[in-house]
Protein backbone atom coordinates (compact mmCIF):
# COMPACT_ATOMS: atom_id res chain seq x y z
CA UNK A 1 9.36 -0.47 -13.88
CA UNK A 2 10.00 -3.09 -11.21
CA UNK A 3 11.58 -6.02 -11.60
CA UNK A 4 8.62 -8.52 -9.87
CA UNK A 5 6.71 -10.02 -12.84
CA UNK A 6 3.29 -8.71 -11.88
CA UNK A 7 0.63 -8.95 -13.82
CA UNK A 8 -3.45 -7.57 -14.05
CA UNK A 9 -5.31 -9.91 -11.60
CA UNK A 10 -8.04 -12.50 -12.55
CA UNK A 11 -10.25 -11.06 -10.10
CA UNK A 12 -12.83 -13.61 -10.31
CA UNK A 13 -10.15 -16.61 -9.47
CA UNK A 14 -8.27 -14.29 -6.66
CA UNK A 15 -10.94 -13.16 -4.86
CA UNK A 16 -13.31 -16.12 -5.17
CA UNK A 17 -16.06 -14.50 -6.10
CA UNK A 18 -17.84 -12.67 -9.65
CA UNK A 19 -15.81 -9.99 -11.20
CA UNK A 20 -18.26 -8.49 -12.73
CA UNK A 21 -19.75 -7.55 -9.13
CA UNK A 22 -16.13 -6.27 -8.19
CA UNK A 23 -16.73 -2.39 -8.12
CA UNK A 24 -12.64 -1.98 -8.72
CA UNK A 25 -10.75 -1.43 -11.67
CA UNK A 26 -7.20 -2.42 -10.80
CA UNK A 27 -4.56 -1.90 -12.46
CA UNK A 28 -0.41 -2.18 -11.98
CA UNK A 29 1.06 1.34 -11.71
CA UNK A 30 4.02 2.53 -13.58
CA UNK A 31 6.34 5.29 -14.03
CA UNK A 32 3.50 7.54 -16.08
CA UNK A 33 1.52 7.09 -12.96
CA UNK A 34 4.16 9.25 -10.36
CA UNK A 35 2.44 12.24 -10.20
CA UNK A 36 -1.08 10.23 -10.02
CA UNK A 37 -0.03 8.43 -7.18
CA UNK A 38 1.83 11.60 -5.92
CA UNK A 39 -1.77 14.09 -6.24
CA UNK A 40 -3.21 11.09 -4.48
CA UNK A 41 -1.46 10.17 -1.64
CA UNK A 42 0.06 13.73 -0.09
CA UNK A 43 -3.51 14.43 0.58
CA UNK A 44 -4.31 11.57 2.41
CA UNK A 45 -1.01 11.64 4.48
CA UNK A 46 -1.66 15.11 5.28
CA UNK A 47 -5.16 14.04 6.32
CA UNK A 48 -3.95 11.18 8.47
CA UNK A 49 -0.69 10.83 9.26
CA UNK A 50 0.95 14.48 9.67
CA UNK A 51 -1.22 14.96 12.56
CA UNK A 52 1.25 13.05 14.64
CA UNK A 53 4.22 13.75 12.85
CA UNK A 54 7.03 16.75 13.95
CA UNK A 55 7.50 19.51 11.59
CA UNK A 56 10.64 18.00 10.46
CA UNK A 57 8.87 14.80 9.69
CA UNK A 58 6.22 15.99 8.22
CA UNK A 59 8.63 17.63 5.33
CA UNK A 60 10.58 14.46 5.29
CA UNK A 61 7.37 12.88 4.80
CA UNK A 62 6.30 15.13 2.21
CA UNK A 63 9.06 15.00 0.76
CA UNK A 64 9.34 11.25 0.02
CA UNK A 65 5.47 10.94 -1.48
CA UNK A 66 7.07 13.96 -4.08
CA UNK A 67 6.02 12.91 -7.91
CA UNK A 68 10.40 12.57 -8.41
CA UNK A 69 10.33 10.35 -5.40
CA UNK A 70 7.51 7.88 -6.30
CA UNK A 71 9.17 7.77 -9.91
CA UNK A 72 12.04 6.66 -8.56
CA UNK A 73 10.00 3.63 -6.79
CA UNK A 74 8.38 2.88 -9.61
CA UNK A 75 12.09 2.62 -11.20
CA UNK A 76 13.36 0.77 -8.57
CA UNK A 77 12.53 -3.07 -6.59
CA UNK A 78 8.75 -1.30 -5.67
CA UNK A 79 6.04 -2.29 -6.99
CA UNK A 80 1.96 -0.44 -6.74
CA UNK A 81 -1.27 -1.40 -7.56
CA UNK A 82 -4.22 0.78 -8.35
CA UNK A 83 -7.57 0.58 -7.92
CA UNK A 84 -10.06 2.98 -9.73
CA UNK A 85 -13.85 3.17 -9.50
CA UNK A 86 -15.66 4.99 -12.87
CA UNK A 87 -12.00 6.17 -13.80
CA UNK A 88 -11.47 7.54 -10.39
CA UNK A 89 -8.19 6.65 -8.75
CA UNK A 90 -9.81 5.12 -4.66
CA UNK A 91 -6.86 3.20 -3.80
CA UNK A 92 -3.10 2.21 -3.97
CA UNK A 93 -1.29 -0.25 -2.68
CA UNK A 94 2.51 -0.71 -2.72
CA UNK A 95 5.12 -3.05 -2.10
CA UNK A 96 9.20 -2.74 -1.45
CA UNK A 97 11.19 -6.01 -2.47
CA UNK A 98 8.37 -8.20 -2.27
CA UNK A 99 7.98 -8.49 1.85
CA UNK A 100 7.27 -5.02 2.82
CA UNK A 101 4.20 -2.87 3.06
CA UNK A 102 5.37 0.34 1.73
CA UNK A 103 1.75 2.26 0.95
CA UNK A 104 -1.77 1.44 1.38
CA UNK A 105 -3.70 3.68 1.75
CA UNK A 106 -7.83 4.25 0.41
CA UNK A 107 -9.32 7.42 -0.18
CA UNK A 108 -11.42 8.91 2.51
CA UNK A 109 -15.01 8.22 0.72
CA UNK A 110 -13.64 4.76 -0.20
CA UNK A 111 -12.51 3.36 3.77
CA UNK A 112 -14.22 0.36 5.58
CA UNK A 113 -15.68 -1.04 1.95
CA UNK A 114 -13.34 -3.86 1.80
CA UNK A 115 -11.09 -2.11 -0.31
CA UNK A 116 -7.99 -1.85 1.81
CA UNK A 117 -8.07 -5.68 2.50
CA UNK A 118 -8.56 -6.25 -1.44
CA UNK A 119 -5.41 -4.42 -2.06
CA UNK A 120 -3.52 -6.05 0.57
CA UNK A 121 -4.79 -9.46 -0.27
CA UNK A 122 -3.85 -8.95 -4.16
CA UNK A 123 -0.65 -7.41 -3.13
CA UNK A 124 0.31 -10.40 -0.99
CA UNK A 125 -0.76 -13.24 -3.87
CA UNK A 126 1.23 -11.71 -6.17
CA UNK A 127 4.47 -11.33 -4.45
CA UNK A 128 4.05 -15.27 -2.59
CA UNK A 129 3.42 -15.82 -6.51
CA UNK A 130 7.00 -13.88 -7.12
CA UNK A 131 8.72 -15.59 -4.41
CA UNK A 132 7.82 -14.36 -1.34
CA UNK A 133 8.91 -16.36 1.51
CA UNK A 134 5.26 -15.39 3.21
CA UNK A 135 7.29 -12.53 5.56
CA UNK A 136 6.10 -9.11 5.84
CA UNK A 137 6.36 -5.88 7.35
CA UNK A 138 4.88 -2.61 7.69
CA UNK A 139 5.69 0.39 9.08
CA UNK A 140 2.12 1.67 10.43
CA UNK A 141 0.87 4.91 11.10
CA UNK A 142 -0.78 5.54 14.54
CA UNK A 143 -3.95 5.66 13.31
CA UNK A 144 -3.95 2.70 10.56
CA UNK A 145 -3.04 0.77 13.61
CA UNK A 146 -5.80 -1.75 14.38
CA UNK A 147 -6.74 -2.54 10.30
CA UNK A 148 -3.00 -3.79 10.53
CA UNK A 149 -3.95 -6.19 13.01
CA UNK A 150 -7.35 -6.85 11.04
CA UNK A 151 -5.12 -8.16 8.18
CA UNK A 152 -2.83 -10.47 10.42
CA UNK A 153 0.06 -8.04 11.44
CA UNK A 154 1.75 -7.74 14.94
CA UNK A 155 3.61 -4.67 16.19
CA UNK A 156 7.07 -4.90 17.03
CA UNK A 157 7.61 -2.25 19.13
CA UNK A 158 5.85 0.88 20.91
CA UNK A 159 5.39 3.91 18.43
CA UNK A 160 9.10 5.54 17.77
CA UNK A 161 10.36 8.55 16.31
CA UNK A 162 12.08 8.50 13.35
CA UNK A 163 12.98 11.74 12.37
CA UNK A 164 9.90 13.56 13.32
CA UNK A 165 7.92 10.67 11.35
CA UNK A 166 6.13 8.46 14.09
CA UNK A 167 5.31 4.95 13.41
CA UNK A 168 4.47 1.46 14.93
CA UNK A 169 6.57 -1.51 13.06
CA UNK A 170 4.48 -4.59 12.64
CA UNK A 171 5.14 -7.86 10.83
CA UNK A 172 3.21 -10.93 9.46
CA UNK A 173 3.34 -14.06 8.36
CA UNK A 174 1.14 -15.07 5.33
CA UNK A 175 2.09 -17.75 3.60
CA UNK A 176 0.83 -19.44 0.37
CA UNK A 177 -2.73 -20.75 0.05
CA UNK A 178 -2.57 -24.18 -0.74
């Protein structure tokens, strides 16, 4: 399990607002959830971002969202967040040493509800709660582009090719709320 000290959310106090109208369940993922998380987010990656990936990349890709490899996140300094509607897994959010973006990604039914920025926004709390400094980055997909920028992020550099994988590196500064 990682090593940050996250908890459930209060979803009432984090979010302002009534719980009980929240339509999320969210929950903190661990290792029993690899293969969840796996059978969740291949699809969506195939969906999205393969389309502008190279062969190579795309295995690569693949490869990395494998249920072994998202074990071995959720063994490591990673930590994810779920979010399930009437027991159905909608969303996931994940973070890498408590400053980058690793995964966020909503399923297709679920985009432009609010549920992306939900994520995001617990996400960030939390780890500005573990010690954050307030400094993150992402590595966006070409599509997921402008939401980035929605949520305060700022590409780096032009879209590069790693590998066959492309992507845009962002960062952003979010500090605490005071």
């Amino acid at each position: 399990m990682s090593s940050f000290g996250w908890q459930p959310h209060n979803l009432d106090a984090s979010l302002g607002g009534n719980a009980t109208e929240f339509p999320w369940q969210i929950r903190v993922a661990t290792v029993q959830d690899a293969e969840l998380l796996s059978n969740f987010i291949i699809p969506l990656v195939q969906q999205f971002i393969v389309p502008s990936c190279r062969a190579e990349g795309t295995v690569l890709l693949l490869n990395s969202l494998s249920p072994t490899a998202m074990a071995g996140y959720l063994q490591q300094d990673y930590h994810f967040q779920l979010a399930f509607k009437d027991g159905t897994l909608m969303g996931v959010v994940g973070l890498r040493e408590r400053r980058h973006l690793f995964h966020l990604f909503i399923a297709a039914n679920a985009q432009r509800t609010g549920l992306g920025q939900t994520l995001w926004y617990l996400a960030w709390r939390q780890a500005i709660a573990d010690g954050s400094d307030g400094h993150f980055t992402v590595n966006s997909a070409v599509h997921a582009v402008e939401f980035y920028k929605k949520l305060g992020f700022a590409a780096t550099e032009v879209p590069r090719d790693r590998a066959g994988v492309v992507d845009i590196p962002m960062v952003g500064y979010f500090p605490a709320i005071k």
